[in-house]
Protein backbone atom coordinates (compact mmCIF):
# COMPACT_ATOMS: atom_id res chain seq x y z
CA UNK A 1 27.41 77.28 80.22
CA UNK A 2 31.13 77.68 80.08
CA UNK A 3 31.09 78.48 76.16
CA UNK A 4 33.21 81.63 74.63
CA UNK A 5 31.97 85.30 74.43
CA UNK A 6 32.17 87.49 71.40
CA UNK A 7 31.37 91.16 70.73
CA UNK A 8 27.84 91.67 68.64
CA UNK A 9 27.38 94.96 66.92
CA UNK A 10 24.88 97.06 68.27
CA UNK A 11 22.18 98.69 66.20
CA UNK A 12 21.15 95.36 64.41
CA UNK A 13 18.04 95.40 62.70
CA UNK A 14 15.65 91.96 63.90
CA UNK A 15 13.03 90.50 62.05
CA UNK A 16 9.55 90.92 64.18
CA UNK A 17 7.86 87.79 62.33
CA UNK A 18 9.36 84.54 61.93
CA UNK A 19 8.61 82.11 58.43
CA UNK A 20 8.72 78.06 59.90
CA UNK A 21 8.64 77.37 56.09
CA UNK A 22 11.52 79.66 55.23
CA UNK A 23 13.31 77.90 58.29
CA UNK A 24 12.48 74.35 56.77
CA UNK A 25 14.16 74.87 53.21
CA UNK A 26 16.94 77.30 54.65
CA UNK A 27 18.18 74.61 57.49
CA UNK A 28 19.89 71.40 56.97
CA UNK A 29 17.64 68.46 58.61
CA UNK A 30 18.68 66.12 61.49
CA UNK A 31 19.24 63.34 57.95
CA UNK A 32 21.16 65.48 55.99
CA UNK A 33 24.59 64.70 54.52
CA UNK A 34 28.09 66.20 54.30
CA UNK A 35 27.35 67.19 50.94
CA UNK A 36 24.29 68.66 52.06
CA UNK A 37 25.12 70.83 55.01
CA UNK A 38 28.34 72.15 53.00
CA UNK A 39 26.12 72.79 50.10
CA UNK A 40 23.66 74.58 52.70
CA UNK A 41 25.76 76.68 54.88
CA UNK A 42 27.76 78.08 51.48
CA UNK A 43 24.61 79.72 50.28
CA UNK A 44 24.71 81.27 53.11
CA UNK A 45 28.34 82.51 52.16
CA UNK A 46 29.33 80.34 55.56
CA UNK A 47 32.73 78.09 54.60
CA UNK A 48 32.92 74.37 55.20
CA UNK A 49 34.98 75.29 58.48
CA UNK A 50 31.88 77.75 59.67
CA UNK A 51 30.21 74.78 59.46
CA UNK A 52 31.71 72.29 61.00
CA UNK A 53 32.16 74.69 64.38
CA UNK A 54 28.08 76.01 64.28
CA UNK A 55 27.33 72.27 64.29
CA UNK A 56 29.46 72.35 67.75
CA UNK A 57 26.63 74.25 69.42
CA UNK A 58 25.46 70.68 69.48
CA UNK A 59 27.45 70.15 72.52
CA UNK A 60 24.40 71.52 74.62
CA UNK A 61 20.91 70.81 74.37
CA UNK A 62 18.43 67.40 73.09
CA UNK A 63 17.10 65.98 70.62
CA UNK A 64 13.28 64.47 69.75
CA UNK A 65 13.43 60.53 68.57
CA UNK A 66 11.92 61.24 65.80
CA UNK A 67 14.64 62.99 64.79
CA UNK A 68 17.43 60.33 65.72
CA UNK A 69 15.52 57.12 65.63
CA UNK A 70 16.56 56.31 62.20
CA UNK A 71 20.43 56.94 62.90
CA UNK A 72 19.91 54.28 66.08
CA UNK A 73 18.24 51.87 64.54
CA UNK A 74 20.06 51.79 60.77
CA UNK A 75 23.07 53.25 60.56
CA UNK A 76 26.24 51.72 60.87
CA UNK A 77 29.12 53.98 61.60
CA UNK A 78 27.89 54.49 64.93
CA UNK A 79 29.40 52.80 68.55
CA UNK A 80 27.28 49.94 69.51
CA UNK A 81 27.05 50.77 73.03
CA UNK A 82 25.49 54.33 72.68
CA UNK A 83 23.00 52.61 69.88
CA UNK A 84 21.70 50.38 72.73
CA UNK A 85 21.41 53.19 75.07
CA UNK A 86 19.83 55.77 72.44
CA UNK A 87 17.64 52.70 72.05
CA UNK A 88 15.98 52.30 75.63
CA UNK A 89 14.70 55.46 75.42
CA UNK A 90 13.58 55.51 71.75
CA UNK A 91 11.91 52.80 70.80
CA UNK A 92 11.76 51.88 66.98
CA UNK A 93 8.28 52.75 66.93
CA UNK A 94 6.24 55.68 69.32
CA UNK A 95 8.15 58.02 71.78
CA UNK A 96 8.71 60.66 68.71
CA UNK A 97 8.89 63.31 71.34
CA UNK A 98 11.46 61.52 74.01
CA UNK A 99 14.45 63.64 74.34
CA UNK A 100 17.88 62.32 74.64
CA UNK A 101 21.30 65.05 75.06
CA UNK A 102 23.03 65.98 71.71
CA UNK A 103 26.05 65.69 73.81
CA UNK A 104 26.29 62.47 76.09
CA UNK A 105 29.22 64.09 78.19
CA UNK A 106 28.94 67.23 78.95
CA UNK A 107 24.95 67.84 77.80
CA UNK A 108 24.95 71.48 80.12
CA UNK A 109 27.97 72.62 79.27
CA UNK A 110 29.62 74.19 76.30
CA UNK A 111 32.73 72.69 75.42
CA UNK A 112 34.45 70.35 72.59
CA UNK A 113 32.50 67.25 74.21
CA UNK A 114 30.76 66.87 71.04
CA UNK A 115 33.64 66.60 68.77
CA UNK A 116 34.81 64.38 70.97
CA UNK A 117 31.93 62.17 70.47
CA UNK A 118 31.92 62.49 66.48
CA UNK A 119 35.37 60.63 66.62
CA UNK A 120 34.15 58.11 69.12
CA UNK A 121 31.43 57.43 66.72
CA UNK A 122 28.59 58.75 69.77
CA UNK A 123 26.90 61.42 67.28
CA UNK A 124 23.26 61.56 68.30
CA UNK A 125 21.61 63.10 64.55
CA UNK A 126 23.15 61.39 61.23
CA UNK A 127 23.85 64.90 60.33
CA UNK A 128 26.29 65.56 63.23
CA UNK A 129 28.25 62.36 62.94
CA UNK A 130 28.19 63.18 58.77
CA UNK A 131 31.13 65.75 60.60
CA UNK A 132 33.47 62.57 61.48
CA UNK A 133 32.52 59.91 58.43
CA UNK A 134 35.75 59.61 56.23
CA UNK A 135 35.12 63.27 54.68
CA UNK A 136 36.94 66.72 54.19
CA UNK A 137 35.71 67.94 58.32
CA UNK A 138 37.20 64.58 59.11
CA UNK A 139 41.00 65.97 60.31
CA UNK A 140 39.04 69.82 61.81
CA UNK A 141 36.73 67.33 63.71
CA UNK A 142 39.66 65.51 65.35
CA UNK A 143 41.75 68.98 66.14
CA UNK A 144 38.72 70.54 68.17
CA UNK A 145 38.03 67.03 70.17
CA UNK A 146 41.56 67.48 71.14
CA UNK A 147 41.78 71.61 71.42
CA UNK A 148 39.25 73.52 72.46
CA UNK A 149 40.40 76.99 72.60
CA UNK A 150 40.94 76.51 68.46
CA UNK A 151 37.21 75.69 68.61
CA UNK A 152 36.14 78.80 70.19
CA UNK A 153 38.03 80.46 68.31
CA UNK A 154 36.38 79.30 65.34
CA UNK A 155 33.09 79.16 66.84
CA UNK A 156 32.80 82.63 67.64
CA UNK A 157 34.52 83.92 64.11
CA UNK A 158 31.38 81.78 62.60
CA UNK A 159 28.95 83.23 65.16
CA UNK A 160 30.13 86.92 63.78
CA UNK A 161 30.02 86.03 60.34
CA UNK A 162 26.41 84.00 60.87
CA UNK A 163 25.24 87.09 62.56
CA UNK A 164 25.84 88.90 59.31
CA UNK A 165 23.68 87.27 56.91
CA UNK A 166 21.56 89.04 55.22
CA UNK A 167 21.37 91.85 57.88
CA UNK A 168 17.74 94.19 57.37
CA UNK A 169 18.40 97.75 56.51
CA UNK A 170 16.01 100.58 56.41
CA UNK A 171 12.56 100.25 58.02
CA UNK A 172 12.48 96.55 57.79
CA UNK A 173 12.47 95.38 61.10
CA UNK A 174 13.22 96.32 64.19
CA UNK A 175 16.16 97.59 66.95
CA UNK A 176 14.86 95.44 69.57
CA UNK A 177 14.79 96.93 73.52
CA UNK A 178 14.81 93.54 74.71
CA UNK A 179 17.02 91.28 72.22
CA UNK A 180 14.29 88.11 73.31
CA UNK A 181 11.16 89.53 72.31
CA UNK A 182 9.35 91.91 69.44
CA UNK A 183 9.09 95.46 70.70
CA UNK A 184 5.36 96.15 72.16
């Protein structure tokens, strides 16, 4: 998808169940605030500047309604234009599950797109445009919009250091053959 590349160490240890309510209270919602995903992501030991470029795998995939409606329909620090478009294909009530891109530019491609669109006020989730809203990510938003190898840099420094949390040791887990699926 044109994105960076980064060594990962071999040998990792993988979880073979997954916890959807672990997930919920661990992750910072589609709503949350600056505050909030700062707060988040250093409990994680992850720095304000991890942060800011993990929320820049945003510049590929979409997005349910439901989980932008509110940021089309009430918020204010947001371009008029892309409101009206977000709009036509979410209506204010219904469509939960109608997708629109994360990244109106470049939506299949990995790039700094969706900085880009912070500063132009085109974030798709309140929590993404809480990135460019007269806070502390303000000026690190603006310098990857503008300089994208910085951004992979960053990005794939975070992606190392993400990839270290809390890594399983011992018997718990799993080497996985096939890093997509549980061993059989």
């Amino acid at each position: 998808l044109g994105g960076p590349t980064w060594s990962v160490n071999l040998g990792r240890r993988d979880a073979t169940t997954a916890s959807q309510s672990t997930a919920n209270s661990d992750l910072p919602g589609s709503s949350s605030s600056l505050a909030s995903l700062i707060s988040k992501f250093s409990a994680k030991g992850l720095s304000a500047r991890d942060m800011t470029a993990l929320s820049g795998a945003h510049t590929i995939g979409q997005a349910q309604c439901q989980f932008f409606r509110s940021r089309v329909y009430n918020d204010t620090n947001i371009n008029t234009n892309f409101a009206t478009l977000r709009q036509a294909n979410c209506p204010s009530s219904g469509g939960d599950s109608n997708l629109a891109p994360l990244d109106i530019q470049s939506p299949n491609r990995f790039g700094s797109d969706y900085f880009q669109n912070l500063v132009g006020l085109r974030g798709l989730l309140h929590s993404d445009q809480e990135l460019f809203n007269n806070g502390t990510q303000d000026a690190l938003v603006r310098q990857y919009s503008i300089n994208s190898d910085l951004f992979f840099n960053d990005f794939t420094a975070a992606m190392v250091r993400m990839g270290n949390i809390s890594p399983l040791t011992g018997t718990s887990g799993e080497i996985r053959l096939n890093c997509r699926k549980v061993n059989s």
